[in-house]
C-alpha atoms as a PDB file:
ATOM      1  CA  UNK A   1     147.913  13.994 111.039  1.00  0.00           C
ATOM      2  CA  UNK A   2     146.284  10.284 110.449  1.00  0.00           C
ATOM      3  CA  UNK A   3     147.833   9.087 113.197  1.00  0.00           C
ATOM      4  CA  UNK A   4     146.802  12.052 115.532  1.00  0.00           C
ATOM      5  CA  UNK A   5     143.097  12.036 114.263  1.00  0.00           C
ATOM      6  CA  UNK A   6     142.800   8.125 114.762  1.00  0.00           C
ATOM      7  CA  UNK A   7     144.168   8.936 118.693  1.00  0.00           C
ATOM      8  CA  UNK A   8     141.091  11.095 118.567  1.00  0.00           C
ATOM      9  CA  UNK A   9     138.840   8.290 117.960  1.00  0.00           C
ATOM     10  CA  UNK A  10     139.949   5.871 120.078  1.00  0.00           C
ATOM     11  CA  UNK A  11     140.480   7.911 123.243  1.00  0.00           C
ATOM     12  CA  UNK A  12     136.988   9.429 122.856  1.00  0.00           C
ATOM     13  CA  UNK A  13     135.461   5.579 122.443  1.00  0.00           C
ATOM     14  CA  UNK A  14     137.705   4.617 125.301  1.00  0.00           C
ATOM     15  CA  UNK A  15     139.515   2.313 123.463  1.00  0.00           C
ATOM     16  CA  UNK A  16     143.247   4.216 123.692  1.00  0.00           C
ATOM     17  CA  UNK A  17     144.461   6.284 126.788  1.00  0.00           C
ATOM     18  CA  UNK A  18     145.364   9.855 126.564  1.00  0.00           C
ATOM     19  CA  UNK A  19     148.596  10.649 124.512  1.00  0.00           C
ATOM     20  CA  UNK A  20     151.256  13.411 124.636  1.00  0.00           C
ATOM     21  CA  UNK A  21     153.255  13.088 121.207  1.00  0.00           C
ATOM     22  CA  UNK A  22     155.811  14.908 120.331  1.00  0.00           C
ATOM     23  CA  UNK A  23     157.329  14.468 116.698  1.00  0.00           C
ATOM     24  CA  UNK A  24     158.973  16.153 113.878  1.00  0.00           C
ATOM     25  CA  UNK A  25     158.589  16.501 110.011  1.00  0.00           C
ATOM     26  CA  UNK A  26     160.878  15.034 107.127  1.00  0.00           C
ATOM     27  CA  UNK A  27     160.898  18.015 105.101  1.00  0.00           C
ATOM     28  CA  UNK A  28     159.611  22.011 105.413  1.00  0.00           C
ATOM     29  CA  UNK A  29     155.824  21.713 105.164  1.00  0.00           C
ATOM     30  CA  UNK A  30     152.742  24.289 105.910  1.00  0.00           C
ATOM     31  CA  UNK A  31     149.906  22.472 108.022  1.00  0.00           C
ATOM     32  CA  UNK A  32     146.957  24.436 107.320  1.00  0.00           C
ATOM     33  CA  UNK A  33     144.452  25.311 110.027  1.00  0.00           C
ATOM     34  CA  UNK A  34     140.732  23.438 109.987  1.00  0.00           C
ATOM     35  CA  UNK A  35     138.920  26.365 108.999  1.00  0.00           C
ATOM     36  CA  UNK A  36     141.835  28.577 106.562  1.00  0.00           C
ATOM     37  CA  UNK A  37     141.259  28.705 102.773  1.00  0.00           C
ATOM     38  CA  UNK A  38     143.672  26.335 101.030  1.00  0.00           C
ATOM     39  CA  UNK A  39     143.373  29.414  98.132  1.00  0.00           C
ATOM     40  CA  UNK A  40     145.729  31.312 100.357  1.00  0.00           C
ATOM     41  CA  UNK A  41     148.677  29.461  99.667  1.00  0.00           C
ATOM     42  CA  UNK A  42     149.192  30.744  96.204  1.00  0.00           C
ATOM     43  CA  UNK A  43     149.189  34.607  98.201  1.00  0.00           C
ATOM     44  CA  UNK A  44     153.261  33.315  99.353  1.00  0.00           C
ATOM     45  CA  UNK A  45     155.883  34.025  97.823  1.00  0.00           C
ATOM     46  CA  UNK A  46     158.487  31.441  96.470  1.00  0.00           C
ATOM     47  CA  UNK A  47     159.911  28.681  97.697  1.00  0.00           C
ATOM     48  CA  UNK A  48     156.843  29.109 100.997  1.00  0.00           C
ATOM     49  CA  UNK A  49     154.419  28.695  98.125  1.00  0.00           C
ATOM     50  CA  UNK A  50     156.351  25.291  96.222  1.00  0.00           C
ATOM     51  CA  UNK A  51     156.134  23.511 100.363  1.00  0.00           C
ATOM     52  CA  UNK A  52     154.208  20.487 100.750  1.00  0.00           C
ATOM     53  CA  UNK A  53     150.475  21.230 102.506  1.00  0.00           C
ATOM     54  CA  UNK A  54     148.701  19.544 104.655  1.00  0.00           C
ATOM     55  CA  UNK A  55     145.287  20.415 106.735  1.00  0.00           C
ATOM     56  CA  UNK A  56     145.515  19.603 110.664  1.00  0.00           C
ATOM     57  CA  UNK A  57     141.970  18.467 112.396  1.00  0.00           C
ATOM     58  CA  UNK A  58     142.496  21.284 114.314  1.00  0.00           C
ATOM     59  CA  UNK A  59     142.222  24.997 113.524  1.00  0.00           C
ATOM     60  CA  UNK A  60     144.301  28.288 114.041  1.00  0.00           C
ATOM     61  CA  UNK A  61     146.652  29.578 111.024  1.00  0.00           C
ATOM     62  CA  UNK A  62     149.158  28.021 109.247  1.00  0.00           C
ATOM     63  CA  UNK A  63     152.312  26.482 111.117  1.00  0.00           C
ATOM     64  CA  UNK A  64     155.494  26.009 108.719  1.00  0.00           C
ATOM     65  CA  UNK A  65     156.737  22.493 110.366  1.00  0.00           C
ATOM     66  CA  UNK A  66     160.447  22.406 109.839  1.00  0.00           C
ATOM     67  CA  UNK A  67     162.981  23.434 112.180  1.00  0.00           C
ATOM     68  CA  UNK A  68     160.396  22.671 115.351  1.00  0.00           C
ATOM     69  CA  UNK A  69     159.007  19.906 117.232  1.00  0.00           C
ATOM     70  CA  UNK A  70     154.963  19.306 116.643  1.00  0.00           C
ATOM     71  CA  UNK A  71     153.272  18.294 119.812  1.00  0.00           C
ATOM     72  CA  UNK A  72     150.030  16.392 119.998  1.00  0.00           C
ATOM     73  CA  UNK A  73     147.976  16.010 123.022  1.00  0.00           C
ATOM     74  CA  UNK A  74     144.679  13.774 123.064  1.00  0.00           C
ATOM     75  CA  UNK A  75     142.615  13.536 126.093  1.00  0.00           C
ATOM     76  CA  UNK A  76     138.914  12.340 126.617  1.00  0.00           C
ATOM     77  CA  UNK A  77     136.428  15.167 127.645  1.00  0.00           C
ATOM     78  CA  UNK A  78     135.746  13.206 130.838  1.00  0.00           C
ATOM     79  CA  UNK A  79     139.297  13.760 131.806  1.00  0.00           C
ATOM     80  CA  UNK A  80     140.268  15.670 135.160  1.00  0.00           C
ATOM     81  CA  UNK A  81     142.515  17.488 133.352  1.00  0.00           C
ATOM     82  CA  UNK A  82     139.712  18.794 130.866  1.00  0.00           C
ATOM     83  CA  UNK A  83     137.311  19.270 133.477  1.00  0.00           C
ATOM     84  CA  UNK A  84     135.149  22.798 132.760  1.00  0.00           C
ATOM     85  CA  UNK A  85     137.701  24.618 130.676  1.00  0.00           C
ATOM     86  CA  UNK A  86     139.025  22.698 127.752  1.00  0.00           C
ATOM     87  CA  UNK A  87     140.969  25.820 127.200  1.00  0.00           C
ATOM     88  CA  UNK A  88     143.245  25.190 130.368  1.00  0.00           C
ATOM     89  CA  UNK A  89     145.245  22.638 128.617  1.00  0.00           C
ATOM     90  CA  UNK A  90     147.078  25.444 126.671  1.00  0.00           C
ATOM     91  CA  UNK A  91     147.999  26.845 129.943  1.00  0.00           C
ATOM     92  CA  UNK A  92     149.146  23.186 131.032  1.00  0.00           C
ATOM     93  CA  UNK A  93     151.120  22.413 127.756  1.00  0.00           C
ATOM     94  CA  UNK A  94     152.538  26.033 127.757  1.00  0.00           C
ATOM     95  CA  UNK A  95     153.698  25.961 130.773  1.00  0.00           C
ATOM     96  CA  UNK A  96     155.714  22.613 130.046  1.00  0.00           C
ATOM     97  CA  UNK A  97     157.326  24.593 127.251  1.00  0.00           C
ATOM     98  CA  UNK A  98     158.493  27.211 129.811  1.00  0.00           C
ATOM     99  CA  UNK A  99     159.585  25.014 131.957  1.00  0.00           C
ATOM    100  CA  UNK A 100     161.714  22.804 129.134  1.00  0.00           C
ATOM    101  CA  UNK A 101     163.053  25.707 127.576  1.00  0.00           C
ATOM    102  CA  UNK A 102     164.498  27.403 130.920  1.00  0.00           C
ATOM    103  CA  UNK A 103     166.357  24.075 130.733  1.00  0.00           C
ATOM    104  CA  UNK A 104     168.221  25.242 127.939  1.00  0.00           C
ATOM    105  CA  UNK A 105     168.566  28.661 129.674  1.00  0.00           C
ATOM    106  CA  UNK A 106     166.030  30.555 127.181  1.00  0.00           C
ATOM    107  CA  UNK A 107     162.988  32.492 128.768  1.00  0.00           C
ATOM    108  CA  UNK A 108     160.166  32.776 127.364  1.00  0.00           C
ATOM    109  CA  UNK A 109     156.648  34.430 128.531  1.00  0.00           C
ATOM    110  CA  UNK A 110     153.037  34.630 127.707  1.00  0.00           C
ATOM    111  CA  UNK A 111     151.685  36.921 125.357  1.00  0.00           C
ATOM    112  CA  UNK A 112     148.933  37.727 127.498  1.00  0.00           C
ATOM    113  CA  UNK A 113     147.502  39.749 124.288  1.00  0.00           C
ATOM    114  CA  UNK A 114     144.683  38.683 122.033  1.00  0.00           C
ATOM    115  CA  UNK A 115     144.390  40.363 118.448  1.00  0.00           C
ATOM    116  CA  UNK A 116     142.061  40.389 115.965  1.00  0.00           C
ATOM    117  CA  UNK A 117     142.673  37.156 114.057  1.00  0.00           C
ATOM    118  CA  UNK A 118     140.789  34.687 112.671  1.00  0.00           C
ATOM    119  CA  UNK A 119     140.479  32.314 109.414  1.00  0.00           C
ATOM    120  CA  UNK A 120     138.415  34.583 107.533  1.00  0.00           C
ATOM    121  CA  UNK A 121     141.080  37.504 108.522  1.00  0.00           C
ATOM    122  CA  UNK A 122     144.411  35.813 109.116  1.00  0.00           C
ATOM    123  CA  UNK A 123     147.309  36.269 109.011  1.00  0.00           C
ATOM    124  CA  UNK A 124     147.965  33.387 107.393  1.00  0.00           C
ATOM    125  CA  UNK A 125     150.864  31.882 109.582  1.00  0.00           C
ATOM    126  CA  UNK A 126     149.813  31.127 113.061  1.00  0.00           C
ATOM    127  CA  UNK A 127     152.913  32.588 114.537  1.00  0.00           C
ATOM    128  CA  UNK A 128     151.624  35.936 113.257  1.00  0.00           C
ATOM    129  CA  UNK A 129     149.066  36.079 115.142  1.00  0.00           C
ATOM    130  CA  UNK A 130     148.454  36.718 119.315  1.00  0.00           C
ATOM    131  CA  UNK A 131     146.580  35.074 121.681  1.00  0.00           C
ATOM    132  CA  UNK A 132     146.540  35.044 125.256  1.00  0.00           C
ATOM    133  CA  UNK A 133     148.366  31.679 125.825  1.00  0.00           C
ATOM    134  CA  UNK A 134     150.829  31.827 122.575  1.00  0.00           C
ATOM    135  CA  UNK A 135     154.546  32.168 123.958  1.00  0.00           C
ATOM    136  CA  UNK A 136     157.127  34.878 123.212  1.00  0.00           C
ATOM    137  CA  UNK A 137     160.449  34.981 123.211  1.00  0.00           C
ATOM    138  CA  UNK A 138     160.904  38.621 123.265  1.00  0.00           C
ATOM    139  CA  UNK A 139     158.398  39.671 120.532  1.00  0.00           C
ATOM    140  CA  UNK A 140     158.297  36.962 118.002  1.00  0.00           C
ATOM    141  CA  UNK A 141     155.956  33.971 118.573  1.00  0.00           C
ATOM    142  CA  UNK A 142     158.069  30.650 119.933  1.00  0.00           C
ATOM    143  CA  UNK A 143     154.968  28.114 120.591  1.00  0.00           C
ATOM    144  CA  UNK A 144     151.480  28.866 119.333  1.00  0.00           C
ATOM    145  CA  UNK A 145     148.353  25.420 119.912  1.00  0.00           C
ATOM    146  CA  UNK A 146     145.531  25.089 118.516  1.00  0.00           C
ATOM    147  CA  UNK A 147     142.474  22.282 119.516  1.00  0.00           C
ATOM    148  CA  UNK A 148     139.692  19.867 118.035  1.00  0.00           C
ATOM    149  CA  UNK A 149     136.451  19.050 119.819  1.00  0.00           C
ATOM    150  CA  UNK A 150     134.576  15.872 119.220  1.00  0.00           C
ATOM    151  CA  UNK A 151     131.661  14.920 121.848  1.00  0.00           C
ATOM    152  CA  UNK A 152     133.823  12.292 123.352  1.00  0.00           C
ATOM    153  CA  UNK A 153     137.793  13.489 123.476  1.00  0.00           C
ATOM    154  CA  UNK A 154     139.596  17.094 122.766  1.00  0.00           C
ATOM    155  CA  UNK A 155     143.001  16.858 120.655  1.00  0.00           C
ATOM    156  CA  UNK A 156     145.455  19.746 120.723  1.00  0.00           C
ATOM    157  CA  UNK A 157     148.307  20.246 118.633  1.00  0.00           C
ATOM    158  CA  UNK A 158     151.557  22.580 119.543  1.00  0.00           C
ATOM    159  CA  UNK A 159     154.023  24.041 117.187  1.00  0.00           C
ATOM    160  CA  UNK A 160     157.473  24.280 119.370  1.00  0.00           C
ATOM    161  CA  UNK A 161     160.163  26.422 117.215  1.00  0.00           C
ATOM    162  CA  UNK A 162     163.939  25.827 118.127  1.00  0.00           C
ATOM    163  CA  UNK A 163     165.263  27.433 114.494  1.00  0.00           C
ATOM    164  CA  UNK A 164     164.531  29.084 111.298  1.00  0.00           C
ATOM    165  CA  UNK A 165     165.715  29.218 107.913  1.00  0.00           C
ATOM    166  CA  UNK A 166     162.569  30.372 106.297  1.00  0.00           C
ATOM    167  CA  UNK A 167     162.432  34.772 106.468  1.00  0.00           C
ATOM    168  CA  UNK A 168     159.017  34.677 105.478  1.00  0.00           C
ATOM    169  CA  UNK A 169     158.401  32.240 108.493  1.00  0.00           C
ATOM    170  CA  UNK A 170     157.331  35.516 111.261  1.00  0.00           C
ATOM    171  CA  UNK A 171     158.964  33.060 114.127  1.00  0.00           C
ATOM    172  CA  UNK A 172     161.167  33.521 117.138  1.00  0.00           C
ATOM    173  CA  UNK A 173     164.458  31.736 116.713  1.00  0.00           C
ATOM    174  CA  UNK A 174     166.603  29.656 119.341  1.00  0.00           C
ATOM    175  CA  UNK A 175     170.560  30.458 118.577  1.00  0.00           C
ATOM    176  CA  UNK A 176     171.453  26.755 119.629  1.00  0.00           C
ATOM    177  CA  UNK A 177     172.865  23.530 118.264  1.00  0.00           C
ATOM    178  CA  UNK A 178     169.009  22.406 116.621  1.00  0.00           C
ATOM    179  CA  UNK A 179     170.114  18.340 116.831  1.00  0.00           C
ATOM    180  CA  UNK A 180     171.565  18.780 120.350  1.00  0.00           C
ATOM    181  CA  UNK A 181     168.699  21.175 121.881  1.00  0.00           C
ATOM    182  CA  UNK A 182     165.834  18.286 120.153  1.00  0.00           C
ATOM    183  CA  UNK A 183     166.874  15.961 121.652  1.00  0.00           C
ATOM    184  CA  UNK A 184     166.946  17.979 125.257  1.00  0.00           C
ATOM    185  CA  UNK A 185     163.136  19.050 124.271  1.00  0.00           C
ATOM    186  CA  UNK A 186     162.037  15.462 123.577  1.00  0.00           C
ATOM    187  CA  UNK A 187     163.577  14.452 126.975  1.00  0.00           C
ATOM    188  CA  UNK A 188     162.351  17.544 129.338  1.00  0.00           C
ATOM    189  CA  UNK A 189     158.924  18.371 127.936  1.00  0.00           C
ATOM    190  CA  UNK A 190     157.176  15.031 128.610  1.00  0.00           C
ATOM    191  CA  UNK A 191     158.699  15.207 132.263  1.00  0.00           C
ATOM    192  CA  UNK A 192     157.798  18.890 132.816  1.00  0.00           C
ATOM    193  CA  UNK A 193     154.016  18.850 131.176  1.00  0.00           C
ATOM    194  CA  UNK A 194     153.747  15.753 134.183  1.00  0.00           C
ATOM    195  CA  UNK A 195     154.578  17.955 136.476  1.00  0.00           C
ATOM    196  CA  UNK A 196     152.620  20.609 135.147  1.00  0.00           C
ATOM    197  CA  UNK A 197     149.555  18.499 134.995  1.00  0.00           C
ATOM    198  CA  UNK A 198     150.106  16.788 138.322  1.00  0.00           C
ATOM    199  CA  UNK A 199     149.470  13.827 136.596  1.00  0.00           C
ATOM    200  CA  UNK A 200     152.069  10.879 135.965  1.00  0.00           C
ATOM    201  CA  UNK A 201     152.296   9.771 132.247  1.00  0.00           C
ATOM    202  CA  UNK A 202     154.152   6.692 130.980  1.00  0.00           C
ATOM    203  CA  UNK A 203     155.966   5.658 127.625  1.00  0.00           C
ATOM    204  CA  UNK A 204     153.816   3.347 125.291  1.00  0.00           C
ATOM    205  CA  UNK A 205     153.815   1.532 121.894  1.00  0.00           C
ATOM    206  CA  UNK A 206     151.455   2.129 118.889  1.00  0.00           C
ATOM    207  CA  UNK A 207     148.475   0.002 119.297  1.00  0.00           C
ATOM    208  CA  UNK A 208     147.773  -1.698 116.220  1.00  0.00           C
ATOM    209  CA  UNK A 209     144.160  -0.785 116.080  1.00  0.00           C
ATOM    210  CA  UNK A 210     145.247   2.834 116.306  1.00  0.00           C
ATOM    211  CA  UNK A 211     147.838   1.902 113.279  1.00  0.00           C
ATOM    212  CA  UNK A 212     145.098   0.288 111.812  1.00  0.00           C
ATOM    213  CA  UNK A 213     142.896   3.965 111.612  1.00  0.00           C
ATOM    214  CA  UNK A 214     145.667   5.863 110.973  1.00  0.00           C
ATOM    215  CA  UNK A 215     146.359   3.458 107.400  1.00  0.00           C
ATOM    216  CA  UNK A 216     142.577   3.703 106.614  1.00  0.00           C
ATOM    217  CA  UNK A 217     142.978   7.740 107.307  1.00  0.00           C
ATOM    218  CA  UNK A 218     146.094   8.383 105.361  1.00  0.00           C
ATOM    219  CA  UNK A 219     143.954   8.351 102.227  1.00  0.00           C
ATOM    220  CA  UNK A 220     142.583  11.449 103.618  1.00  0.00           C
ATOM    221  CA  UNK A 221     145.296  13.271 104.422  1.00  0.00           C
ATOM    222  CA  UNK A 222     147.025  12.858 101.277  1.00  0.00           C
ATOM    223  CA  UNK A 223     144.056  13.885  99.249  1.00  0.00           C
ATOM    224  CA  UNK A 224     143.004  17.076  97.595  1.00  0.00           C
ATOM    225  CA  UNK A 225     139.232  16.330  98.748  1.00  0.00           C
ATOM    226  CA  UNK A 226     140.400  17.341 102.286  1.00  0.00           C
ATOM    227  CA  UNK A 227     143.164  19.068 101.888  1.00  0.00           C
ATOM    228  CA  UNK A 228     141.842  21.962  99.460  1.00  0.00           C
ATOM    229  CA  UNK A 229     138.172  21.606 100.950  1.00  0.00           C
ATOM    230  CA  UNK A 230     138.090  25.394 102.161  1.00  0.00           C
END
């Protein structure tokens, strides 16, 4: 999350170019949307309520990060990709996510429904909840984004599910070999969101200055301060 917001900085001052990351978690934790009430994590039910918690930048419900890959994009608002509709880049990420998982031979399709949720209303878990863009493989929730504004760069985060072992976790489930099918995701999807955004993208380092943020940020992250702020 450090790491993520401090790409957020420095691609809005110009200082970092726009990043697609994708990563994963070392152990089962809930990521709390920007807006949800930290209070509602003592509403689960054991073990959900013992997980780690964290709060993302960005808002939507609660994602359980375990058996998934989190993907972070961070662009500046000047960029053609951003253009008029910010909200275009779910389209673009989502349809990377198609295309990577009809690699694998699973289809999945947009939910092309929006409910009533919200923070004040939940449910809790994102992948409880419909929007338009969210993808479905048959009626359970696979992928789900959210996004943070700032007045000089947008950052979007993606919550790709390949397994469960959480049944409070309301999630669509992949019936495949989770190391093997990982490592196909972390191969396809940067090739296939380049070809969904008609825009070349390159492997890179950490810059230290971007390290550098992320340290100072950590603090942050780790705190209750932030953390339990809602």
């Amino acid at each position: 999350m450090a790491r993520d917001e401090a790409l957020l900085q420095l691609v809005g001052a110009g200082d970092s170019l726009p990043t697609l990351r994708l990563y994963q978690w070392s152990e089962p934790t809930i990521s709390l949307g920007y807006f949800q009430p930290y209070a509602d994590c003592a509403k689960l039910d054991p073990p959900l309520r013992e997980l780690p918690v964290v709060r993302r930048a960005t808002g939507g419900g609660a994602i359980l990060h375990d058996l998934e890959l989190t993907y972070s994009l961070t662009l500046p608002l000047a960029h053609p990709l951003v253009g008029n509709n910010p909200r275009g880049l779910y389209e673009l990420a989502h349809a990377a996510v198609i295309a990577t998982l009809a690699e694998l031979g699973v289809a999945v399709a947009r939910s092309g429904f929006c409910d009533d949720s919200g923070a004040a209303r939940g449910p809790f878990f994102c992948f409880a909840r419909r929007h338009e863009a969210d993808l479905l493989l048959g009626d359970q929730k696979i992928t789900g984004s959210a996004q943070r504004r700032t007045k000089h760069a947008i950052l979007q985060h993606g919550s790709i599910v390949l397994a469960t072992r959480f049944a409070q976790h309301p999630t669509a489930t992949l019936d495949l070999p989770f190391a093997a099918t990982v490592e196909r995701v972390r191969s396809f999807f940067p090739v296939r969101f380049s070809q969904s955004a008609k825009t070349p993208w390159c492997a890179g380092e950490w810059l230290a200055s971007e390290l550098a943020i992320a340290s100072e940020l950590r603090e942050k992250y780790v705190g209750n301060e932030w953390t339990r702020r809602i």
